[in-house]
PDB file of N, CA and C in Angstrom:
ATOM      1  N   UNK A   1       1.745  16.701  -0.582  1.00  0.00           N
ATOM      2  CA  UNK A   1       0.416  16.316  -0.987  1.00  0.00           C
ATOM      3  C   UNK A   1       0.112  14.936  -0.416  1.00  0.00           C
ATOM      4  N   UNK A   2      -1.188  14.937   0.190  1.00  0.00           N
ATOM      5  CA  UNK A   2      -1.688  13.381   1.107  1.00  0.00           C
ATOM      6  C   UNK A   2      -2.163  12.617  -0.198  1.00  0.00           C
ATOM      7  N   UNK A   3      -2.208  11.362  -0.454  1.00  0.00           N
ATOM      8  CA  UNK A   3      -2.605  10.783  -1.065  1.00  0.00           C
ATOM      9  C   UNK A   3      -3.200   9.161  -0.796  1.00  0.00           C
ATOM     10  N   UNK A   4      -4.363   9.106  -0.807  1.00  0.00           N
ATOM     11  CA  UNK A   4      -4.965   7.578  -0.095  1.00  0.00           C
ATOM     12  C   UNK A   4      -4.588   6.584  -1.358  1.00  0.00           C
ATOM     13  N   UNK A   5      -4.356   5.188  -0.854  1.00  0.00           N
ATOM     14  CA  UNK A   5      -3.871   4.417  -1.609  1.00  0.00           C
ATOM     15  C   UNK A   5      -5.205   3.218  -1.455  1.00  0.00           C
ATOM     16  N   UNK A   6      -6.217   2.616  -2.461  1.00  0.00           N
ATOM     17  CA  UNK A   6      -6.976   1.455  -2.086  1.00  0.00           C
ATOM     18  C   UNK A   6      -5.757   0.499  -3.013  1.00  0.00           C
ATOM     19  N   UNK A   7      -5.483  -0.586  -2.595  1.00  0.00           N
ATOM     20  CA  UNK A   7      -4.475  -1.758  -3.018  1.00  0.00           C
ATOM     21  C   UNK A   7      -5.328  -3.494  -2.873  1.00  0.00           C
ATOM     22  N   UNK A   8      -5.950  -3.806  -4.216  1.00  0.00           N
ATOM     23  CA  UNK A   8      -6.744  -4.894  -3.401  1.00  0.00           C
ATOM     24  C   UNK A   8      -5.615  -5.904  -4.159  1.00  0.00           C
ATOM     25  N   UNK A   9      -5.896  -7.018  -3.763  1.00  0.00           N
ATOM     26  CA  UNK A   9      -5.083  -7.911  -3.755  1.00  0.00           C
ATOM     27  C   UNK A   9      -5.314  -9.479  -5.147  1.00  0.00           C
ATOM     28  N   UNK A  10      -4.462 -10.117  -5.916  1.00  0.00           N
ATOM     29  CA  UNK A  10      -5.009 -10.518  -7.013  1.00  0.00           C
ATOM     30  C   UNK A  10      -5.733 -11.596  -6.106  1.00  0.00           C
ATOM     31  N   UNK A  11      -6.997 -12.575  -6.692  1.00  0.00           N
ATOM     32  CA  UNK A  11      -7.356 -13.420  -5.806  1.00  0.00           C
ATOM     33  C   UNK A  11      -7.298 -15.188  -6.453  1.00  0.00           C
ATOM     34  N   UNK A  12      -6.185 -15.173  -6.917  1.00  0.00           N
ATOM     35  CA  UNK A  12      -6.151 -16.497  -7.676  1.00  0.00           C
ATOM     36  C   UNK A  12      -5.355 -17.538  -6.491  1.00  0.00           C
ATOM     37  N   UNK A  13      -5.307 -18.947  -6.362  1.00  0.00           N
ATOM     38  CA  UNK A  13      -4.499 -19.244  -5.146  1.00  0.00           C
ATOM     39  C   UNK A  13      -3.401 -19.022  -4.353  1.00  0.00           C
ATOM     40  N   UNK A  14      -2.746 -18.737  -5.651  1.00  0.00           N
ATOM     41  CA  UNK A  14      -1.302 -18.346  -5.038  1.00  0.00           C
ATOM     42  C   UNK A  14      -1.155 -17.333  -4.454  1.00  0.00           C
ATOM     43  N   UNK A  15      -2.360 -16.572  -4.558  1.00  0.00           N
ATOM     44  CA  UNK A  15      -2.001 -15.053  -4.037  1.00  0.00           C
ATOM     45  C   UNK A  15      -1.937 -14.910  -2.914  1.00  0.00           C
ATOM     46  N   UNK A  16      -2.381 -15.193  -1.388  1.00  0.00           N
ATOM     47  CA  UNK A  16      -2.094 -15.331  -0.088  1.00  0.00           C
ATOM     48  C   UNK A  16      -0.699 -15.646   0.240  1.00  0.00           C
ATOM     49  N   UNK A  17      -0.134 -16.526  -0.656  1.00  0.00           N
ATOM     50  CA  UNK A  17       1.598 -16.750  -0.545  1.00  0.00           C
ATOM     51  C   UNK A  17       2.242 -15.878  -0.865  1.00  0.00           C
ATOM     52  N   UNK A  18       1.851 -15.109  -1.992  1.00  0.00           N
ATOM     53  CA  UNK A  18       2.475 -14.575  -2.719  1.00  0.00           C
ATOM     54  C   UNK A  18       2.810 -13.196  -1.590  1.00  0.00           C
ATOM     55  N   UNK A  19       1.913 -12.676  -0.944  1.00  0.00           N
ATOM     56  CA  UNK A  19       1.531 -11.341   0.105  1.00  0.00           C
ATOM     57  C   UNK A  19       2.545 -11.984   1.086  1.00  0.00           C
ATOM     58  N   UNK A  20       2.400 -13.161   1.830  1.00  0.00           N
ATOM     59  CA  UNK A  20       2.860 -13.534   3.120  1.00  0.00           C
ATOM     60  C   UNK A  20       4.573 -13.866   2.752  1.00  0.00           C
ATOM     61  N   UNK A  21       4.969 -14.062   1.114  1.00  0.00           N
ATOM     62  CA  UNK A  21       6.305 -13.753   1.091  1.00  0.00           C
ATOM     63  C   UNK A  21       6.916 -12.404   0.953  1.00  0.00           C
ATOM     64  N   UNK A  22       6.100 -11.832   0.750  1.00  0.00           N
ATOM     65  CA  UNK A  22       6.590 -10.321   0.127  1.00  0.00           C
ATOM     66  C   UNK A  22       6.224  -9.422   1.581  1.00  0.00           C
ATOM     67  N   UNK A  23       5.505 -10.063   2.324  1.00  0.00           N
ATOM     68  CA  UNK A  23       5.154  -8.764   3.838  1.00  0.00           C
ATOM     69  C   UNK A  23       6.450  -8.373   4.036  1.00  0.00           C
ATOM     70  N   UNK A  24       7.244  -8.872   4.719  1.00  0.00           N
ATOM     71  CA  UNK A  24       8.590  -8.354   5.495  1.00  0.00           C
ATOM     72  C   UNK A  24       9.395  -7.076   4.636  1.00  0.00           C
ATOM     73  N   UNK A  25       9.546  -7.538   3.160  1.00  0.00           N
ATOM     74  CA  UNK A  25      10.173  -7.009   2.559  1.00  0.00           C
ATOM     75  C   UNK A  25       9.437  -5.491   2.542  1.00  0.00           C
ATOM     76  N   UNK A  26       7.886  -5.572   2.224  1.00  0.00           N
ATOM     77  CA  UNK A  26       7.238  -4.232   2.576  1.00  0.00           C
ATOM     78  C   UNK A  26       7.136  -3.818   3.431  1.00  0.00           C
ATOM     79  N   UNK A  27       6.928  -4.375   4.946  1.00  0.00           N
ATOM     80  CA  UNK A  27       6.692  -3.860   6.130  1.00  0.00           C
ATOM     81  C   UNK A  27       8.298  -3.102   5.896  1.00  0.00           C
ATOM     82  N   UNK A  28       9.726  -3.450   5.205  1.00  0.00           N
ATOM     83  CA  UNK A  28      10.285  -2.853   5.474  1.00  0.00           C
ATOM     84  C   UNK A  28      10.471  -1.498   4.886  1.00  0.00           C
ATOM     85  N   UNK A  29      10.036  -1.616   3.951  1.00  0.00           N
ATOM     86  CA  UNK A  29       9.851  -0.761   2.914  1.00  0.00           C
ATOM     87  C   UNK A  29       8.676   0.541   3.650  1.00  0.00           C
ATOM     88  N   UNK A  30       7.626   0.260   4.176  1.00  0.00           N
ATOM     89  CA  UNK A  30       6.644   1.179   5.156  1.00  0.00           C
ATOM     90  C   UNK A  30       7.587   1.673   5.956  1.00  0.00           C
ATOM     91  N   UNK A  31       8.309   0.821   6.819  1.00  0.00           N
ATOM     92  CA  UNK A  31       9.116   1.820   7.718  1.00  0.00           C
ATOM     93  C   UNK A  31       9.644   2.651   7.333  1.00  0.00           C
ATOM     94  N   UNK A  32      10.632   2.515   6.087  1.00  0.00           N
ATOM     95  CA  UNK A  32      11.322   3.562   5.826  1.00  0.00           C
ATOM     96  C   UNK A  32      10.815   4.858   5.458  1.00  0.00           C
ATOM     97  N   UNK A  33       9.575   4.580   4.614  1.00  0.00           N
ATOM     98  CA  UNK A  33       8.580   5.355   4.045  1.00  0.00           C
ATOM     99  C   UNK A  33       8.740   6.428   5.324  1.00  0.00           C
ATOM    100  N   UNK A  34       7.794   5.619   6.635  1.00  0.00           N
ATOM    101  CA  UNK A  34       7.750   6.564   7.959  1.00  0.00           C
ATOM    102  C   UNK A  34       9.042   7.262   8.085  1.00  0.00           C
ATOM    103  N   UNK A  35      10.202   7.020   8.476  1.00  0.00           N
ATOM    104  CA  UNK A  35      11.756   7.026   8.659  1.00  0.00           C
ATOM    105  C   UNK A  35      11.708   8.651   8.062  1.00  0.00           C
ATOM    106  N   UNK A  36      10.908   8.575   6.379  1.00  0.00           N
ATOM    107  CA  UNK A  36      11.334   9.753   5.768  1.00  0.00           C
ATOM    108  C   UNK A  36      10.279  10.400   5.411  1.00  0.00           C
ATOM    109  N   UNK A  37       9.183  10.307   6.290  1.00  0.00           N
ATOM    110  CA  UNK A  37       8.124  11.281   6.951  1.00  0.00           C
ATOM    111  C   UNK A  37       7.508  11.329   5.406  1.00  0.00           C
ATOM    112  N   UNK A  38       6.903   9.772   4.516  1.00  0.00           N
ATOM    113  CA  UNK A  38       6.306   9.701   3.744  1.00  0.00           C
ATOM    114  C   UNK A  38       4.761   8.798   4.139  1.00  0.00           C
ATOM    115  N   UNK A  39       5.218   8.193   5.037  1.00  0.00           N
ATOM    116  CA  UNK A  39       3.883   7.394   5.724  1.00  0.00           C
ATOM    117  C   UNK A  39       2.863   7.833   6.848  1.00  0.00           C
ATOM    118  N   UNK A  40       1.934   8.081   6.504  1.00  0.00           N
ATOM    119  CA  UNK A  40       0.940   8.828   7.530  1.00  0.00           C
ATOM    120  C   UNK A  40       0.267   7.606   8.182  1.00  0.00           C
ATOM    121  N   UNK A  41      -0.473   6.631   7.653  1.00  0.00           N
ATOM    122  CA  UNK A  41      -1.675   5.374   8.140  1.00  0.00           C
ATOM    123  C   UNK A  41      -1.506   4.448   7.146  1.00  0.00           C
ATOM    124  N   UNK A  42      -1.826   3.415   7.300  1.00  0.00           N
ATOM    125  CA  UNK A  42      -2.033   2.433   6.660  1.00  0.00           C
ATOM    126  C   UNK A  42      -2.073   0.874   7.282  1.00  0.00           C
ATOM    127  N   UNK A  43      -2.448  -0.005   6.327  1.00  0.00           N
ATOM    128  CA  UNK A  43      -2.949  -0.886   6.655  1.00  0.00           C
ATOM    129  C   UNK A  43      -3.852  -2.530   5.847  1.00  0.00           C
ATOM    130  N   UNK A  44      -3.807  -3.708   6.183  1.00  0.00           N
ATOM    131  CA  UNK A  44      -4.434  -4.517   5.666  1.00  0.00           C
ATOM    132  C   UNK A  44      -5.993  -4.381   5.518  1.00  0.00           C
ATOM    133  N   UNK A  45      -6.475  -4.573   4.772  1.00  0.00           N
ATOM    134  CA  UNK A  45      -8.678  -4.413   4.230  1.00  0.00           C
ATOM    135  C   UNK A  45      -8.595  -5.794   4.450  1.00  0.00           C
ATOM    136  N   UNK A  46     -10.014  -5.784   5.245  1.00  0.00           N
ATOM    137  CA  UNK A  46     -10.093  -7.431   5.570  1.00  0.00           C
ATOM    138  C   UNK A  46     -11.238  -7.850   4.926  1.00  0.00           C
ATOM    139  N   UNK A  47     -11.473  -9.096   4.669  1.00  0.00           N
ATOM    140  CA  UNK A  47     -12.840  -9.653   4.248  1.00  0.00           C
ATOM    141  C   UNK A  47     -13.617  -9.683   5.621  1.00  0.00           C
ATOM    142  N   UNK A  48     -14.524  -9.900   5.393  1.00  0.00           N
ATOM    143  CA  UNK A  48     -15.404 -10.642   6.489  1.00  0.00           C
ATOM    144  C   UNK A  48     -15.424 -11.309   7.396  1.00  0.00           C
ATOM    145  N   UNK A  49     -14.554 -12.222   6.634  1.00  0.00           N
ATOM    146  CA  UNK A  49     -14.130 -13.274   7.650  1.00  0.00           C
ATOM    147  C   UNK A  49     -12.741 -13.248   7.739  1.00  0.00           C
ATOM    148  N   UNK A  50     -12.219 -12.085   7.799  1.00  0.00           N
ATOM    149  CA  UNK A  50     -10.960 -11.410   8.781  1.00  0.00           C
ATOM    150  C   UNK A  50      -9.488 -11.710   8.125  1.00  0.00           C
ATOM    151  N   UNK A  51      -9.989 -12.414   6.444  1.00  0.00           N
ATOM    152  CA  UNK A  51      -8.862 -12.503   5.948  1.00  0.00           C
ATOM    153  C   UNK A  51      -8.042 -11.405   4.887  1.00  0.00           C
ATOM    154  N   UNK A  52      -6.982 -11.267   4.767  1.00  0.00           N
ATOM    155  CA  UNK A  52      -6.461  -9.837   4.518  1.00  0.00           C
ATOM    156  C   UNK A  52      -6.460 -10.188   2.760  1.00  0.00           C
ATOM    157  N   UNK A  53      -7.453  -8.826   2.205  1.00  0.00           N
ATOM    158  CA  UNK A  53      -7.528  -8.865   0.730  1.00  0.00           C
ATOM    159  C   UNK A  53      -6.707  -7.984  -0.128  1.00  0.00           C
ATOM    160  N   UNK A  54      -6.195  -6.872   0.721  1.00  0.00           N
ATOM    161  CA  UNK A  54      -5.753  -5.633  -0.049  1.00  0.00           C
ATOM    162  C   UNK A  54      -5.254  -5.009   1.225  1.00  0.00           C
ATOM    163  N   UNK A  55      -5.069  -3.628   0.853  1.00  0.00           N
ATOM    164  CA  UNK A  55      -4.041  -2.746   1.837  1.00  0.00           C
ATOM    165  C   UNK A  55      -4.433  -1.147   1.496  1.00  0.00           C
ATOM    166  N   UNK A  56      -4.612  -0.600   2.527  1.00  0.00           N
ATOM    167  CA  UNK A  56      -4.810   0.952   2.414  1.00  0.00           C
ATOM    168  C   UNK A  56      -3.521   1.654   3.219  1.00  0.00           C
ATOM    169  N   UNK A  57      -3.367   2.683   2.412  1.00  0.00           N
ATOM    170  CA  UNK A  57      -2.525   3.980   3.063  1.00  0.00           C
ATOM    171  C   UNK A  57      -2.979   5.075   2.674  1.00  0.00           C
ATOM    172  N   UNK A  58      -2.437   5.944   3.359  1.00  0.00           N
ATOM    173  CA  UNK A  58      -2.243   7.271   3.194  1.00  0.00           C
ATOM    174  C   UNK A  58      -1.121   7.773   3.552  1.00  0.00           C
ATOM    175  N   UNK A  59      -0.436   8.113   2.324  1.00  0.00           N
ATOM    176  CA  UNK A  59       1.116   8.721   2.330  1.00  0.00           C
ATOM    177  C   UNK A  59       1.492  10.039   2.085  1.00  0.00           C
ATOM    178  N   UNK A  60       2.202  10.848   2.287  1.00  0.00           N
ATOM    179  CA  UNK A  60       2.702  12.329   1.870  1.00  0.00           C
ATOM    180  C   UNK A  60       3.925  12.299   1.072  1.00  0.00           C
ATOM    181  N   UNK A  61       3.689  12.641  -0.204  1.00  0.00           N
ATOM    182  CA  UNK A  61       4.464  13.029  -1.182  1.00  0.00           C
ATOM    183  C   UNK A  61       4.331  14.622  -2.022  1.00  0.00           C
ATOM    184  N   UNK A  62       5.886  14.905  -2.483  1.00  0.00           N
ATOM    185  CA  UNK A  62       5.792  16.195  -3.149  1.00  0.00           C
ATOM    186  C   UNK A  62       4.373  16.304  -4.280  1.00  0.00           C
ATOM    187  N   UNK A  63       4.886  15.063  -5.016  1.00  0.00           N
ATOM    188  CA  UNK A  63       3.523  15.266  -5.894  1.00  0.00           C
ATOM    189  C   UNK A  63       3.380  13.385  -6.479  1.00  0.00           C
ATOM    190  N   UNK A  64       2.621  13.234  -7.586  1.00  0.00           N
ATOM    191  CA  UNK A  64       2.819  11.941  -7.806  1.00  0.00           C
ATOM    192  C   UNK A  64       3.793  11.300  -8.363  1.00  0.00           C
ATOM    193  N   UNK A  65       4.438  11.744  -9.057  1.00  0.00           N
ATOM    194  CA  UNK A  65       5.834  11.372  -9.819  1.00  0.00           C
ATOM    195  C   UNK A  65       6.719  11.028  -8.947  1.00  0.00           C
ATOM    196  N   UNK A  66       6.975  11.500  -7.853  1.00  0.00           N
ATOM    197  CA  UNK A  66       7.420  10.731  -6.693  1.00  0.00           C
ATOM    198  C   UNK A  66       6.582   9.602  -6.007  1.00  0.00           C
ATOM    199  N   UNK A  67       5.369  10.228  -5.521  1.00  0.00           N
ATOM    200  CA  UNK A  67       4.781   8.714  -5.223  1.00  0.00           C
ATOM    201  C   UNK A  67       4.882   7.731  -6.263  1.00  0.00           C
ATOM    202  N   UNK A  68       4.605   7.736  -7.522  1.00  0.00           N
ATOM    203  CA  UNK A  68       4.573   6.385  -8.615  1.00  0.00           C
ATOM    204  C   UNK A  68       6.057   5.815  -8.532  1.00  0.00           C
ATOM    205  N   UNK A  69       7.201   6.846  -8.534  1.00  0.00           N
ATOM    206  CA  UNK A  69       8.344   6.479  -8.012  1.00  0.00           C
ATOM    207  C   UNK A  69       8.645   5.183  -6.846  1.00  0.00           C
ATOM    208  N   UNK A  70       8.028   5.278  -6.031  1.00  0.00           N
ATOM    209  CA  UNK A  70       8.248   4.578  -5.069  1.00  0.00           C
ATOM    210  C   UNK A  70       7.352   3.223  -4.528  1.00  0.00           C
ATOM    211  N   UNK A  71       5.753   3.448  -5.357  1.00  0.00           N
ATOM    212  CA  UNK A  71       4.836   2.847  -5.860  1.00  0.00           C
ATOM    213  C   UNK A  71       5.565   1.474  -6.444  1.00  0.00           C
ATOM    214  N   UNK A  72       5.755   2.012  -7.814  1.00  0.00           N
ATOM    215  CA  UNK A  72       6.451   0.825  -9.122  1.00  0.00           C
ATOM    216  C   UNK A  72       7.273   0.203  -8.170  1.00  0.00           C
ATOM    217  N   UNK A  73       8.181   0.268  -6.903  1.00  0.00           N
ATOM    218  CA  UNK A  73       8.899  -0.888  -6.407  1.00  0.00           C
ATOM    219  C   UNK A  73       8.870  -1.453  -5.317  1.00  0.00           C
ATOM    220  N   UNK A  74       7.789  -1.027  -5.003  1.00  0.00           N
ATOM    221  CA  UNK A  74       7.006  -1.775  -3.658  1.00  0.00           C
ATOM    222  C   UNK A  74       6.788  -3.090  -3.733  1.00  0.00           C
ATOM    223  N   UNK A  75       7.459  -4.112  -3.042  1.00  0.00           N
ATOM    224  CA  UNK A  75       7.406  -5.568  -2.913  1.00  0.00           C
ATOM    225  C   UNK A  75       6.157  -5.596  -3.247  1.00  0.00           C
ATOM    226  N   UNK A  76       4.900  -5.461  -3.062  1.00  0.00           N
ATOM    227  CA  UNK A  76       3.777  -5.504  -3.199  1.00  0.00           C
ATOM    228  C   UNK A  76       3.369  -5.551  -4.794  1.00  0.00           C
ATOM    229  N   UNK A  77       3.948  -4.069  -5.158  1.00  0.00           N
ATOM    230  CA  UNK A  77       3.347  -4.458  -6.488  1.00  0.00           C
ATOM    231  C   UNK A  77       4.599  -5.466  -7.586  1.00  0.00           C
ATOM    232  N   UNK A  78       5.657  -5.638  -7.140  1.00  0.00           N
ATOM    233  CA  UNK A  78       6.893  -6.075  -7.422  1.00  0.00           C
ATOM    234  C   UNK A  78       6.666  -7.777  -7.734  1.00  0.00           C
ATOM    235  N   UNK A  79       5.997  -8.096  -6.684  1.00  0.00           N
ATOM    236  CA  UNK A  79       5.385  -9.566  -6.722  1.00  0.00           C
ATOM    237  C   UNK A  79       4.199  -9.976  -6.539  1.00  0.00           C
ATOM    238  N   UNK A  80       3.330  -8.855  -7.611  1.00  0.00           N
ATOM    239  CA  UNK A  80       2.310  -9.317  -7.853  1.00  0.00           C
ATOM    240  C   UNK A  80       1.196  -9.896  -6.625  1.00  0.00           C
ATOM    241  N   UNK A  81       1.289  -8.710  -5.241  1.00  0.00           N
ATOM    242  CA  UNK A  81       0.480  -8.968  -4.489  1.00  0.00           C
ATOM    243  C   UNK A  81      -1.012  -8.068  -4.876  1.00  0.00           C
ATOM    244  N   UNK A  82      -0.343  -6.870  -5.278  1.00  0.00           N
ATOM    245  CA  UNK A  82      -1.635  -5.974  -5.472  1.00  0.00           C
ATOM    246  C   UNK A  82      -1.976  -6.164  -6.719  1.00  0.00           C
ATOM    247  N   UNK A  83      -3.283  -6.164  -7.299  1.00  0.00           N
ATOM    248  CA  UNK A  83      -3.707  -6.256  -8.786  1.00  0.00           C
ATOM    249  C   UNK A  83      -4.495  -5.211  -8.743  1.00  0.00           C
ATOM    250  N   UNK A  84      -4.890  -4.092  -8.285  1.00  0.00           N
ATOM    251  CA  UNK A  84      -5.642  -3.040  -8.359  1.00  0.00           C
ATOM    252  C   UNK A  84      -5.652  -2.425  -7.730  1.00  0.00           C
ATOM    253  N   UNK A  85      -4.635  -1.661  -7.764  1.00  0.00           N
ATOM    254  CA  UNK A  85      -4.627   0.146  -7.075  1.00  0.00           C
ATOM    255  C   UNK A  85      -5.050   0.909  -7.573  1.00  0.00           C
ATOM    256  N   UNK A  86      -5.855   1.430  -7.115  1.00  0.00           N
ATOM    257  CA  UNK A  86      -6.070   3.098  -6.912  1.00  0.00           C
ATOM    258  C   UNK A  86      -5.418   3.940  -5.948  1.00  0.00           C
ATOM    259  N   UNK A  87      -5.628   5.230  -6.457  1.00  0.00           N
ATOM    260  CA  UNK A  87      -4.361   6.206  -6.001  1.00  0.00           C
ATOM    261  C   UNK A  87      -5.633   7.763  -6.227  1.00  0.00           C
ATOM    262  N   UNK A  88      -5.406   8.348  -4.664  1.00  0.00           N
ATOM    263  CA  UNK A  88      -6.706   9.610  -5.226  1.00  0.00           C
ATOM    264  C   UNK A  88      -5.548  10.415  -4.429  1.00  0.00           C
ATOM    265  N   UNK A  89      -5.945  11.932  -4.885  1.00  0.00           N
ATOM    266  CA  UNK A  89      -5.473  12.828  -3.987  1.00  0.00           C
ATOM    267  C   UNK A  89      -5.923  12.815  -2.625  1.00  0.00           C
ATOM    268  N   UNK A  90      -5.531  13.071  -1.741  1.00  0.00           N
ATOM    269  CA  UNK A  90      -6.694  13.380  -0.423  1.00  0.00           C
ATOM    270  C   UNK A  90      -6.221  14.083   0.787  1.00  0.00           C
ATOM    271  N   UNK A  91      -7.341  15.522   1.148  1.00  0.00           N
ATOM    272  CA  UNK A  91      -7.671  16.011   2.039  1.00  0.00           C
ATOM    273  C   UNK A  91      -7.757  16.024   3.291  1.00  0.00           C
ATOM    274  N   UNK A  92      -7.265  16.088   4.328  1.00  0.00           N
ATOM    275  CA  UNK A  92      -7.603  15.598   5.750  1.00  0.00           C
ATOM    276  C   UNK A  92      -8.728  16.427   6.456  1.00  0.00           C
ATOM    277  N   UNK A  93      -9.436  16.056   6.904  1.00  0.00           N
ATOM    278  CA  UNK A  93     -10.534  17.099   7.512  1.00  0.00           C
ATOM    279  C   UNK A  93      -9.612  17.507   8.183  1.00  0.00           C
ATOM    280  N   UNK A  94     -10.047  18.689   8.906  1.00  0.00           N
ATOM    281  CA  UNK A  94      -9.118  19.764  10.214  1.00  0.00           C
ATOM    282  C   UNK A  94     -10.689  19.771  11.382  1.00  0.00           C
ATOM    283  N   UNK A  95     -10.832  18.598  11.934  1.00  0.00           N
ATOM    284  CA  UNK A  95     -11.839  18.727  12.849  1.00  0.00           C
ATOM    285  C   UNK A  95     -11.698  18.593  14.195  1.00  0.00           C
TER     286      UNK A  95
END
């Protein structure tokens, strides 16, 4: 099952540090995701002025109990980079 991820980011000061300590640890964490053919797309949401607020994916999991599985220990939400995820099922067009 595909599932799109919106991940915005908390916006109090610390929070830009807080993302730029925790990237590596997730970027490593995405790879593996890919590695085990759970990562389809994803990516930083930018403001306007090109600074990174949040993060989108779209991942493939059996169902959600596995995705929340793997969700709950994502550096991201681990250290309080993301403060509001949403999580939808989702469809791929076939176009």
């Amino acid at each position: 099952m595909l599932y799109v991820i919106h991940a915005y980011d908390y916006t109090d000061e610390q929070a830009l540090q807080r993302r730029l300590d925790a990237r590596p640890q997730h970027l490593d964490t995405v790879r593996q995701l890919k590695a085990d053919g759970h990562f389809v797309i994803g990516g930083a949401l930018l403001s306007p002025d090109d600074q990174m607020i949040g993060s989108m994916m779209v991942v493939d999991f059996e169902n959600e109990t596995s995705l929340r599985q793997w969700l709950d220990n994502d550096p991201y939400v681990q250290g309080r980079v993301w403060e509001k995820i949403d999580v939808k099922p989702f469809r791929e067009a076939r176009v």
